[in-house]
N, C-alpha and C. Protein backbone atom coordinates (compact mmCIF):
# COMPACT_ATOMS: atom_id res chain seq x y z
N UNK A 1 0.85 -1.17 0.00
CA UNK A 1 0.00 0.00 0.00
C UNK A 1 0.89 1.22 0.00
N UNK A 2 0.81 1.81 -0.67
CA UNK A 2 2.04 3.40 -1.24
C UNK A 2 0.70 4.38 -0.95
N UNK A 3 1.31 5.37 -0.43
CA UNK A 3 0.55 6.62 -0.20
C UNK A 3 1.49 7.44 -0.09
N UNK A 4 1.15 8.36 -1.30
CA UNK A 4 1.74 9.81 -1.70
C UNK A 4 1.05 10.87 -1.39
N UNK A 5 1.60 12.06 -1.14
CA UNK A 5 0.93 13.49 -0.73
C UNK A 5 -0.27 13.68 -1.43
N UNK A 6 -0.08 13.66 -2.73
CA UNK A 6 -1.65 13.98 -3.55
C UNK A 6 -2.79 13.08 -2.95
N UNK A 7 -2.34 11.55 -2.58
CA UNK A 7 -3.44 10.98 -2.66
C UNK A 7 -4.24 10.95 -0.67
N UNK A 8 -3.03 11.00 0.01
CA UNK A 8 -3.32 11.79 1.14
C UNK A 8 -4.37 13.02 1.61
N UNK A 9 -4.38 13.71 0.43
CA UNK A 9 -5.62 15.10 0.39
C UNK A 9 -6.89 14.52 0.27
N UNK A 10 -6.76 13.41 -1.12
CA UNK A 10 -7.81 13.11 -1.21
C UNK A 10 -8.59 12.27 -0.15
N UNK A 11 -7.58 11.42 0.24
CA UNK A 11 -8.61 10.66 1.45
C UNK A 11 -8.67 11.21 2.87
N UNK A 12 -8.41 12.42 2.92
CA UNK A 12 -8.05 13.22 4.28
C UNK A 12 -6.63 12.63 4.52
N UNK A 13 -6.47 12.72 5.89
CA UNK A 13 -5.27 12.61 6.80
C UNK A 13 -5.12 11.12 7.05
N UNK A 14 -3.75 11.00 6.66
CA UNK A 14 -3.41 9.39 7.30
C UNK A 14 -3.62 9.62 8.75
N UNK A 15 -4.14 7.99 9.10
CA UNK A 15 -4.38 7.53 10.17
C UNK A 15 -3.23 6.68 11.10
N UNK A 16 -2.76 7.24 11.74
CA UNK A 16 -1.61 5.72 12.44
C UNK A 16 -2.23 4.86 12.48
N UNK A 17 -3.51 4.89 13.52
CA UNK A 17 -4.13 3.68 13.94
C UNK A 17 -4.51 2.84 12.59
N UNK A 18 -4.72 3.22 11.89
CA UNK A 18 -5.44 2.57 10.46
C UNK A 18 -4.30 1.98 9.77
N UNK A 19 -3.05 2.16 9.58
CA UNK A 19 -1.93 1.85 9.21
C UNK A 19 -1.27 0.74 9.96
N UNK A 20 -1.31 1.24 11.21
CA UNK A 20 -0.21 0.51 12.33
C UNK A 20 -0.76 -1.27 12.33
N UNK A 21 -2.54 -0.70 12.19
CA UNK A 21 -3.54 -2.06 12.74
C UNK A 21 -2.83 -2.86 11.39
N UNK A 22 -2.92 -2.56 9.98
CA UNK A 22 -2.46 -3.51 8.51
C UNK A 22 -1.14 -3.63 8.90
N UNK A 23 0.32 -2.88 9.10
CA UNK A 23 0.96 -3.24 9.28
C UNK A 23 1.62 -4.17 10.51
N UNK A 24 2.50 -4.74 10.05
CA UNK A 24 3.74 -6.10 10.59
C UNK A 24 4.99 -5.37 10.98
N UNK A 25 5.37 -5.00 12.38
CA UNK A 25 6.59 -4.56 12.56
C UNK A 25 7.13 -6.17 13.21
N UNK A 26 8.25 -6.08 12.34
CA UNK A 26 9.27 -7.19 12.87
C UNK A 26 10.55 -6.96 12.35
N UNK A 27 11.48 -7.90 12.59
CA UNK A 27 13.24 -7.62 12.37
C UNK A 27 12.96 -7.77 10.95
N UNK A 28 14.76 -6.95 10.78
CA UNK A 28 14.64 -6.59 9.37
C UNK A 28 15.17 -7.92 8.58
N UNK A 29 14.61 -7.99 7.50
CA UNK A 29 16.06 -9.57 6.71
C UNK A 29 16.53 -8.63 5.31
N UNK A 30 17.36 -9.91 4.63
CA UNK A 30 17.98 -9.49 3.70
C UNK A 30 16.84 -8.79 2.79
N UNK A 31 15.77 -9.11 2.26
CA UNK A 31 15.00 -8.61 0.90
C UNK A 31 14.64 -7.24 1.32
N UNK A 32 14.87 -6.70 2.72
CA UNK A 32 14.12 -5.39 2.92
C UNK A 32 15.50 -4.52 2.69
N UNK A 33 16.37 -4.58 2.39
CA UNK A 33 17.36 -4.13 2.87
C UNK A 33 17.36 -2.33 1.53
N UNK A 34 16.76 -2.78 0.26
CA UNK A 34 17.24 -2.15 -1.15
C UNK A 34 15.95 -0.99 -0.20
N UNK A 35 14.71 -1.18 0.53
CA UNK A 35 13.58 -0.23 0.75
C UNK A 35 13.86 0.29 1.86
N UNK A 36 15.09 -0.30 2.79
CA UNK A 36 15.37 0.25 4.29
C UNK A 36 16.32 1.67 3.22
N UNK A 37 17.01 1.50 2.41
CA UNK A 37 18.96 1.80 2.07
C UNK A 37 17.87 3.24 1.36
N UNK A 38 16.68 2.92 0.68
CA UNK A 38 16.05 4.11 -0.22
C UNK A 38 15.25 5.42 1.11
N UNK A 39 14.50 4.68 2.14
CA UNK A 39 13.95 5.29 2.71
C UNK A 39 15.31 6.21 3.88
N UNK A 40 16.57 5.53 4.10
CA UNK A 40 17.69 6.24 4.39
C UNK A 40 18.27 6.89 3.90
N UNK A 41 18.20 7.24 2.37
CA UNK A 41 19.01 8.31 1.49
C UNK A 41 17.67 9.06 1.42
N UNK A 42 16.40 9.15 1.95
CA UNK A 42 15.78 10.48 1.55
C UNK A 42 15.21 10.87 2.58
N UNK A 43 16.40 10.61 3.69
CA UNK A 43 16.16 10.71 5.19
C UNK A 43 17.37 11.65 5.32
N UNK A 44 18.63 11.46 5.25
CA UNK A 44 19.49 11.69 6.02
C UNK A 44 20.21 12.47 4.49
N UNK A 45 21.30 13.87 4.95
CA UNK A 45 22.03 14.46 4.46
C UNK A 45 23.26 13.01 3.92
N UNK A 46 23.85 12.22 5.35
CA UNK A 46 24.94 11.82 4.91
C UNK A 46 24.66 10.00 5.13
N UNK A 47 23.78 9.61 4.02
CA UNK A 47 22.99 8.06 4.53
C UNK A 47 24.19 7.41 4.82
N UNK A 48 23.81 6.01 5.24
CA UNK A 48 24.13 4.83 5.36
C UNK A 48 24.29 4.01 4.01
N UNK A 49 25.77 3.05 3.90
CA UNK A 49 25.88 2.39 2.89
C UNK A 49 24.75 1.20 2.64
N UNK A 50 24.56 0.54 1.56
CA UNK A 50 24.47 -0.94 1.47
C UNK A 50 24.94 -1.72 2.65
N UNK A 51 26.52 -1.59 2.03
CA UNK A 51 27.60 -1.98 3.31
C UNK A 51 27.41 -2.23 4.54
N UNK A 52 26.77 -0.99 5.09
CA UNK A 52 27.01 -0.23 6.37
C UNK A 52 25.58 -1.46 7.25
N UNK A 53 24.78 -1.58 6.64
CA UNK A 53 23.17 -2.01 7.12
C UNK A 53 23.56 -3.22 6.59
N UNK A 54 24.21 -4.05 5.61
CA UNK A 54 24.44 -5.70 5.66
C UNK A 54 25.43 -5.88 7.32
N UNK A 55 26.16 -4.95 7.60
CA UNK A 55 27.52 -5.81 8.39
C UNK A 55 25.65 -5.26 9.69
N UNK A 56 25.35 -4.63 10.19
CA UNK A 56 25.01 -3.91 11.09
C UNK A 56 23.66 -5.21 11.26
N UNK A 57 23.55 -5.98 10.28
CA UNK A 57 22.43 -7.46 10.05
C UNK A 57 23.09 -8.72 10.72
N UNK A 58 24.88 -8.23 10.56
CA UNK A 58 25.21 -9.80 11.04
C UNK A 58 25.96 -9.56 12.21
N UNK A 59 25.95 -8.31 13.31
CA UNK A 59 26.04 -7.85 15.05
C UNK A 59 25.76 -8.25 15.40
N UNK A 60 25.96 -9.54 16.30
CA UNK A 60 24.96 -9.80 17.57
C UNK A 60 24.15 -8.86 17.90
N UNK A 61 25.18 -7.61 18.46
CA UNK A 61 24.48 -6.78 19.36
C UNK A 61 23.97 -5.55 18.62
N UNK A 62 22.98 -6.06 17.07
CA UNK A 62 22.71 -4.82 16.68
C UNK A 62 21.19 -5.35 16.38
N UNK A 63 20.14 -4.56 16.40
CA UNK A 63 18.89 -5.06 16.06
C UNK A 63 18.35 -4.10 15.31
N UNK A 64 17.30 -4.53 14.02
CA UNK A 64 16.84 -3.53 12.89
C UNK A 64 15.75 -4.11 13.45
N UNK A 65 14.63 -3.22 13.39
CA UNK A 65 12.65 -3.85 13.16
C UNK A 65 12.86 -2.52 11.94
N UNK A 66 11.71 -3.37 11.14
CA UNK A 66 11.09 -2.66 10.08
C UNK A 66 9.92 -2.57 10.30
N UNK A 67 8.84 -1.74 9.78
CA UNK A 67 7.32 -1.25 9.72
C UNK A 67 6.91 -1.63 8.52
N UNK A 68 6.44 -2.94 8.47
CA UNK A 68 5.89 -3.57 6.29
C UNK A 68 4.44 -3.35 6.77
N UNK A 69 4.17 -2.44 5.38
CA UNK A 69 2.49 -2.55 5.22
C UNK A 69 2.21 -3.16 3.97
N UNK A 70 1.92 -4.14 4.24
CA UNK A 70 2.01 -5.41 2.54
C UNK A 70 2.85 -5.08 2.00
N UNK A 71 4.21 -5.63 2.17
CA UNK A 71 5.34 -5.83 1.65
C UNK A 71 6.02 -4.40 1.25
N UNK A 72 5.70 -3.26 1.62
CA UNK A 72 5.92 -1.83 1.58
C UNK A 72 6.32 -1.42 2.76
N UNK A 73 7.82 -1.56 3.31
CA UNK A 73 8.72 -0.69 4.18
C UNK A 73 8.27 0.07 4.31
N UNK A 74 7.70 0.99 5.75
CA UNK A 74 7.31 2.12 5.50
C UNK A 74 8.11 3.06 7.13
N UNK A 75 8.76 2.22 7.34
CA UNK A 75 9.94 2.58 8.52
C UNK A 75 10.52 1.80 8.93
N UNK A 76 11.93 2.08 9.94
CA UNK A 76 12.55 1.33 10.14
C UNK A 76 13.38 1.41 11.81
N UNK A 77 13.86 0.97 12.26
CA UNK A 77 14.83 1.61 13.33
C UNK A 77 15.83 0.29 14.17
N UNK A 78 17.45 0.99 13.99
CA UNK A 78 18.49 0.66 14.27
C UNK A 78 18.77 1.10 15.60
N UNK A 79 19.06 -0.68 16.88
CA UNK A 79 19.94 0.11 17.73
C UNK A 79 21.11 -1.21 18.00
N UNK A 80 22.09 -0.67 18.86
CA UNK A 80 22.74 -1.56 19.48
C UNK A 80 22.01 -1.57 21.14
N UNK A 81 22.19 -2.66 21.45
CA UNK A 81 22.13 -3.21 22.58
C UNK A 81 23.40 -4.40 23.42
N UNK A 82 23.94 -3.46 24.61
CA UNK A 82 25.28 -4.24 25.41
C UNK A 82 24.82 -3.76 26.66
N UNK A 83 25.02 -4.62 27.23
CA UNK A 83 25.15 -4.70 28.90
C UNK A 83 23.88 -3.48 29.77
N UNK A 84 22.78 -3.44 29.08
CA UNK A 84 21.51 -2.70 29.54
C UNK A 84 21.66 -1.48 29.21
N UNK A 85 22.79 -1.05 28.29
CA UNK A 85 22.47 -0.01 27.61
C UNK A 85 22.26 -0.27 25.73
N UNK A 86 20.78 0.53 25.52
CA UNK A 86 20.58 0.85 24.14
C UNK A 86 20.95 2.01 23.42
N UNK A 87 21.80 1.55 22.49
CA UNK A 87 22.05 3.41 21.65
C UNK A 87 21.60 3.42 20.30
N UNK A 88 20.48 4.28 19.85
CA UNK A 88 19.61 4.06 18.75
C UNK A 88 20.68 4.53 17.67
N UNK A 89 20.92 3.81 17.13
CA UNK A 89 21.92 4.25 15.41
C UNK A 89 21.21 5.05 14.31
N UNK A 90 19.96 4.33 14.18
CA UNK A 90 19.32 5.19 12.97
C UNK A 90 17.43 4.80 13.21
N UNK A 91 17.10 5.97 12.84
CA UNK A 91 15.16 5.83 12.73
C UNK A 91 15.09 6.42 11.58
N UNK A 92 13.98 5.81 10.83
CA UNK A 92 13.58 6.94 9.35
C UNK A 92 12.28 6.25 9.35
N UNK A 93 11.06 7.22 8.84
CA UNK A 93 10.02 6.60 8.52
C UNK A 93 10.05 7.32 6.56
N UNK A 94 9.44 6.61 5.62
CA UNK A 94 9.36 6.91 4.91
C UNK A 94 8.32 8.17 4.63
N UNK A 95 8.68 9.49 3.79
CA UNK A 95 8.34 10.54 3.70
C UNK A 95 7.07 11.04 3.43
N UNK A 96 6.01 10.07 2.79
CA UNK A 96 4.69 10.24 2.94
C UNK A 96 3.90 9.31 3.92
N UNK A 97 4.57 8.50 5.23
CA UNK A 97 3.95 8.45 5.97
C UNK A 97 4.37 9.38 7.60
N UNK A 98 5.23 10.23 7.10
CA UNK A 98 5.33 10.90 8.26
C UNK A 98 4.35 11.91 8.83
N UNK A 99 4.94 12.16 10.32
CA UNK A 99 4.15 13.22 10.44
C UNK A 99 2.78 12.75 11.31
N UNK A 100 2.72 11.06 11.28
CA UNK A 100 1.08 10.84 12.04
C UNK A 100 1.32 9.87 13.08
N UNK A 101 2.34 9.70 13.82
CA UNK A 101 2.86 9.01 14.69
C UNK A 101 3.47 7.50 14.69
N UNK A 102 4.09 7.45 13.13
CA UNK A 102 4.78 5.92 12.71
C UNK A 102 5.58 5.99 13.74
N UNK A 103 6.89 6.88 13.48
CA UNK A 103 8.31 6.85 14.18
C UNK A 103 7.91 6.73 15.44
N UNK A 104 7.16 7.39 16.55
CA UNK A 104 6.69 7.04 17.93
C UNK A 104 6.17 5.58 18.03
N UNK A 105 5.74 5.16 17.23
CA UNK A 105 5.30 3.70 17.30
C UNK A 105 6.57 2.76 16.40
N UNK A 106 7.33 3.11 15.99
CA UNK A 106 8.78 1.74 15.77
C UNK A 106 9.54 2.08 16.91
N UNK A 107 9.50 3.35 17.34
CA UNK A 107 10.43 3.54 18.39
C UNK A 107 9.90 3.09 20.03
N UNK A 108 8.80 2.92 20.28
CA UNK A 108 8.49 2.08 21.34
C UNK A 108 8.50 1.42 20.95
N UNK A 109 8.12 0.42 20.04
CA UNK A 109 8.14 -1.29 19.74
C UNK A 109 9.36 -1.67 19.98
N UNK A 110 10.57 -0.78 19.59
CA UNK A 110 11.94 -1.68 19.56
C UNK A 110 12.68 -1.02 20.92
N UNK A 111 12.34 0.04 21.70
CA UNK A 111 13.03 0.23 22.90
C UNK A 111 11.55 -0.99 23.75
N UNK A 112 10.23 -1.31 23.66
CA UNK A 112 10.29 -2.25 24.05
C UNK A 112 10.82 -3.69 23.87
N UNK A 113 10.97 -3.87 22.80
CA UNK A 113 11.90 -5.05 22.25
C UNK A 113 13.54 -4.94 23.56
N UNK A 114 13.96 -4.16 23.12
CA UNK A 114 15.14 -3.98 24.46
C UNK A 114 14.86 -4.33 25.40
N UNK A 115 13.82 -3.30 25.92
CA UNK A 115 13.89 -3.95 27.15
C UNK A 115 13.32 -5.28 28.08
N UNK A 116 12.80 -5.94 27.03
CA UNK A 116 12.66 -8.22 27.00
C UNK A 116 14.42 -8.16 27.52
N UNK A 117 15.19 -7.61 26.33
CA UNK A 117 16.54 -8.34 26.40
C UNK A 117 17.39 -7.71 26.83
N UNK A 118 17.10 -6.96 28.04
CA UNK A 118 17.89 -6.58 29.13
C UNK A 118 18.35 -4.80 28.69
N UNK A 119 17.11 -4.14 28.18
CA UNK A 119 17.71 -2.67 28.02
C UNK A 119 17.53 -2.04 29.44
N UNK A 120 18.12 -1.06 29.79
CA UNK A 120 17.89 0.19 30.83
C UNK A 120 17.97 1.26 30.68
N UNK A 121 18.89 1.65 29.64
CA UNK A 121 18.89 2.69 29.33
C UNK A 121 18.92 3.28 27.79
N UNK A 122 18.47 3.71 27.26
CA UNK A 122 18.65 4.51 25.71
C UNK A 122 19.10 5.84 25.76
N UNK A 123 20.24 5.93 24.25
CA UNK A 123 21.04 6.92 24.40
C UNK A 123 20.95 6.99 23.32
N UNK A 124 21.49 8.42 22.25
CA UNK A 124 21.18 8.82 20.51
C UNK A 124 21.43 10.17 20.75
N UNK A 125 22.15 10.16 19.98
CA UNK A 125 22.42 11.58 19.26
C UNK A 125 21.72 11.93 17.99
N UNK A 126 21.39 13.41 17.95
CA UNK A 126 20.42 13.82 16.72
C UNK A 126 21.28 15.36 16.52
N UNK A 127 21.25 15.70 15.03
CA UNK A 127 21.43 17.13 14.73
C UNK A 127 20.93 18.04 15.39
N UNK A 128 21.80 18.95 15.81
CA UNK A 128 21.00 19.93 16.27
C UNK A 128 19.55 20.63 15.80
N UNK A 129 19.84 20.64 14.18
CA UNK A 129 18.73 21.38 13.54
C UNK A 129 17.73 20.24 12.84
N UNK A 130 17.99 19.02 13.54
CA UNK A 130 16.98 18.19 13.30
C UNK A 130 15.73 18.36 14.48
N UNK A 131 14.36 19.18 14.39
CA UNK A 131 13.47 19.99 14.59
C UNK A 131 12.54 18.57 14.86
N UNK A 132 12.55 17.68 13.57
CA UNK A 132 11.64 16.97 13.56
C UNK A 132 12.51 15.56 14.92
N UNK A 133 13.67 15.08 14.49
CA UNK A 133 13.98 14.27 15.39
C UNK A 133 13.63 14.81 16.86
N UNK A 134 14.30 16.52 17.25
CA UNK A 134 13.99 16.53 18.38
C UNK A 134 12.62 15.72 18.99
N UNK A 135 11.56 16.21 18.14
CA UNK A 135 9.90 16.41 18.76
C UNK A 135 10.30 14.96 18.92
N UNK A 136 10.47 13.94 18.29
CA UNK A 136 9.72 12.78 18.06
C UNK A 136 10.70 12.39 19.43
N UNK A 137 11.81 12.31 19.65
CA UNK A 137 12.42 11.82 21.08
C UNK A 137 11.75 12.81 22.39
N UNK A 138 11.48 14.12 22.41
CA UNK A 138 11.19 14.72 23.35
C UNK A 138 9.54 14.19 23.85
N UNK A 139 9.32 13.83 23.08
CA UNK A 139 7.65 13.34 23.00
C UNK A 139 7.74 12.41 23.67
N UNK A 140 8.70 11.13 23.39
CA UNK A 140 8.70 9.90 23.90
C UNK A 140 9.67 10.00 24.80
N UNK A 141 9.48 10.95 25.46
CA UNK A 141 10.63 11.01 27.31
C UNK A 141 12.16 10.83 26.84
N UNK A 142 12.53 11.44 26.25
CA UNK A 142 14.24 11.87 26.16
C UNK A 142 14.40 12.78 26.73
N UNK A 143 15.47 13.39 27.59
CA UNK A 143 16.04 14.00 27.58
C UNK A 143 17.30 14.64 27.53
N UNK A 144 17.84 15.49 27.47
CA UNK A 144 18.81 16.38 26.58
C UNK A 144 20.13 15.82 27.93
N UNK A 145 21.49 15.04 27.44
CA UNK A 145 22.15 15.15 28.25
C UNK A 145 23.88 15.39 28.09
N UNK A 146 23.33 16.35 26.95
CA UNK A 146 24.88 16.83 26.86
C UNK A 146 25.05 16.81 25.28
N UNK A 147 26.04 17.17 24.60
CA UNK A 147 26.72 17.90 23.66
C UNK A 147 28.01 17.26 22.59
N UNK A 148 28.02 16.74 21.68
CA UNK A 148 29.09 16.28 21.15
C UNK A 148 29.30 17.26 20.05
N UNK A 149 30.42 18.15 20.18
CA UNK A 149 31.31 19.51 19.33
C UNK A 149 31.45 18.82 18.25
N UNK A 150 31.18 19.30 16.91
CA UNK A 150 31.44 19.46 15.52
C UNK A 150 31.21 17.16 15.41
N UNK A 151 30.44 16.82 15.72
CA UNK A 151 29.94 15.47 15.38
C UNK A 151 29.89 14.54 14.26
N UNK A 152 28.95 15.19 13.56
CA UNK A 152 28.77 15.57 11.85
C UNK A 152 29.49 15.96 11.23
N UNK A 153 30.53 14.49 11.08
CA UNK A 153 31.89 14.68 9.68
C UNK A 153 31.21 15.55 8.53
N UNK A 154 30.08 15.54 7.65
CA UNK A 154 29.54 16.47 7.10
C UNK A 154 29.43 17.97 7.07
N UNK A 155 29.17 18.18 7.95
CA UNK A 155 28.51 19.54 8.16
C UNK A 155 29.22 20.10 9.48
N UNK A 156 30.25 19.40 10.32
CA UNK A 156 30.77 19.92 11.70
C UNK A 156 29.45 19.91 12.58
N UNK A 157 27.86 19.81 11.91
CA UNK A 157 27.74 20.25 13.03
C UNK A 157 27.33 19.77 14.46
N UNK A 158 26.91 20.28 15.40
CA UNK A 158 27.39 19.07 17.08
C UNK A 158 25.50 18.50 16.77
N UNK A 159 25.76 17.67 17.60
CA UNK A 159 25.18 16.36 18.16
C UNK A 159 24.39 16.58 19.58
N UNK A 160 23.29 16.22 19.60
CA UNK A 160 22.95 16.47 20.98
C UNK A 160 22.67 15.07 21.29
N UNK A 161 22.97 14.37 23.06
CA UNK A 161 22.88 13.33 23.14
C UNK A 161 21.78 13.52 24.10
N UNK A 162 20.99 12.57 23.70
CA UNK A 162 19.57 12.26 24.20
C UNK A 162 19.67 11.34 25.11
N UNK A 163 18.77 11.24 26.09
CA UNK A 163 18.89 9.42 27.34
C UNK A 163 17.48 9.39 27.24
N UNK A 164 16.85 8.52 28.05
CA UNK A 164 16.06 7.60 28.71
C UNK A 164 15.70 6.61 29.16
N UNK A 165 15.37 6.75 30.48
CA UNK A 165 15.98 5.07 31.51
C UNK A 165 14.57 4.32 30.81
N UNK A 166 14.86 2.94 30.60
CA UNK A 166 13.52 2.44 29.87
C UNK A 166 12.72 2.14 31.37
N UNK A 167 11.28 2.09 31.80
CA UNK A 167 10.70 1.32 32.44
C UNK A 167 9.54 1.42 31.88
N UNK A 168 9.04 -0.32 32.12
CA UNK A 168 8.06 -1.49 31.87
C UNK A 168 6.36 -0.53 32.05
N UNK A 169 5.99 -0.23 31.35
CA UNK A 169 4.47 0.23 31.09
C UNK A 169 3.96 -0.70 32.28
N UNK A 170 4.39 -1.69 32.64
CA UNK A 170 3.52 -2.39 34.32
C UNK A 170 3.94 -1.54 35.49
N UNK A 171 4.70 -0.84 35.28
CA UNK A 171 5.20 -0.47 36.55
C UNK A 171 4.64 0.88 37.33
């Protein structure tokens, strides 16, 4: 199911709930890899290789979930996980489903996924003038804990490092 801006007007506003309910978030495998590598180059100034997301498949300690809505990637998100700490590597939702709460929903699914397998804490750095990353971590309880100077081999520019201690929605 593909949904583009034009056709978005016409049926009103995407729905998460209406999306989230059709879609299958689970780990990523090899065949998703060409729709993870596309939805990361029209994400990011300085993407991720091919390369970079095959070795990051065969980490123990690295875990991808993808967001398939009938066989249509429509997000994704990278973290490592060691010794109860999680550090998110990469999130992208693809560009005409943003905006209606995908990324808040891969990003609890897989910091709950962590924390089954022993997370406590999550950590990530985002561009400073990434506006949209901020919201979407500040929303979901990050907060701001410090500063990495000129980060972004690209652009110099710094990094803000984000935390949050995970605890269990039972608690």
């Amino acid at each position: 199911m593909s949904v583009d801006k034009n056709e978005t007007d016409e049926m009103g506003d995407l729905n998460s709930l209406d999306i989230i309910s059709e879609a299958t978030i689970r780990p990523m495998v090899k065949n998703d890899l060409m729709q993870v590598l596309e939805i990361e180059t029209n994400s990011f100034p300085t993407p991720w290789s091919l390369a970079l997301f095959q070795r990051e498949m065969e980490l123990d300690f690295s875990y991808i979930f993808v967001l398939d809505l009938d066989g249509e990637i429509i997000g994704y998100m990278n973290y490592w996980l060691s010794v109860g700490e999680v550090h998110i590597m990469s999130i992208a939702v693809k560009e005409s489903y943003r905006r209606v709460g995908i990324g808040s929903y891969i990003l609890q699914h897989s910091l709950d996924e962590a924390m089954l397998n022993g997370g406590i804490y999550a950590y990530l750095e985002v561009r400073v003038r990434n506006s949209a990353g901020l919201a979407l971590y500040r929303q979901n309880g990050f907060e701001l804990v410090g500063i990495r100077r000129g980060y972004y081999t690209d652009t110099k520019e710094d990094a803000l490092i984000m935390a949050k201690e995970l605890v269990p929605v039972c608690q």
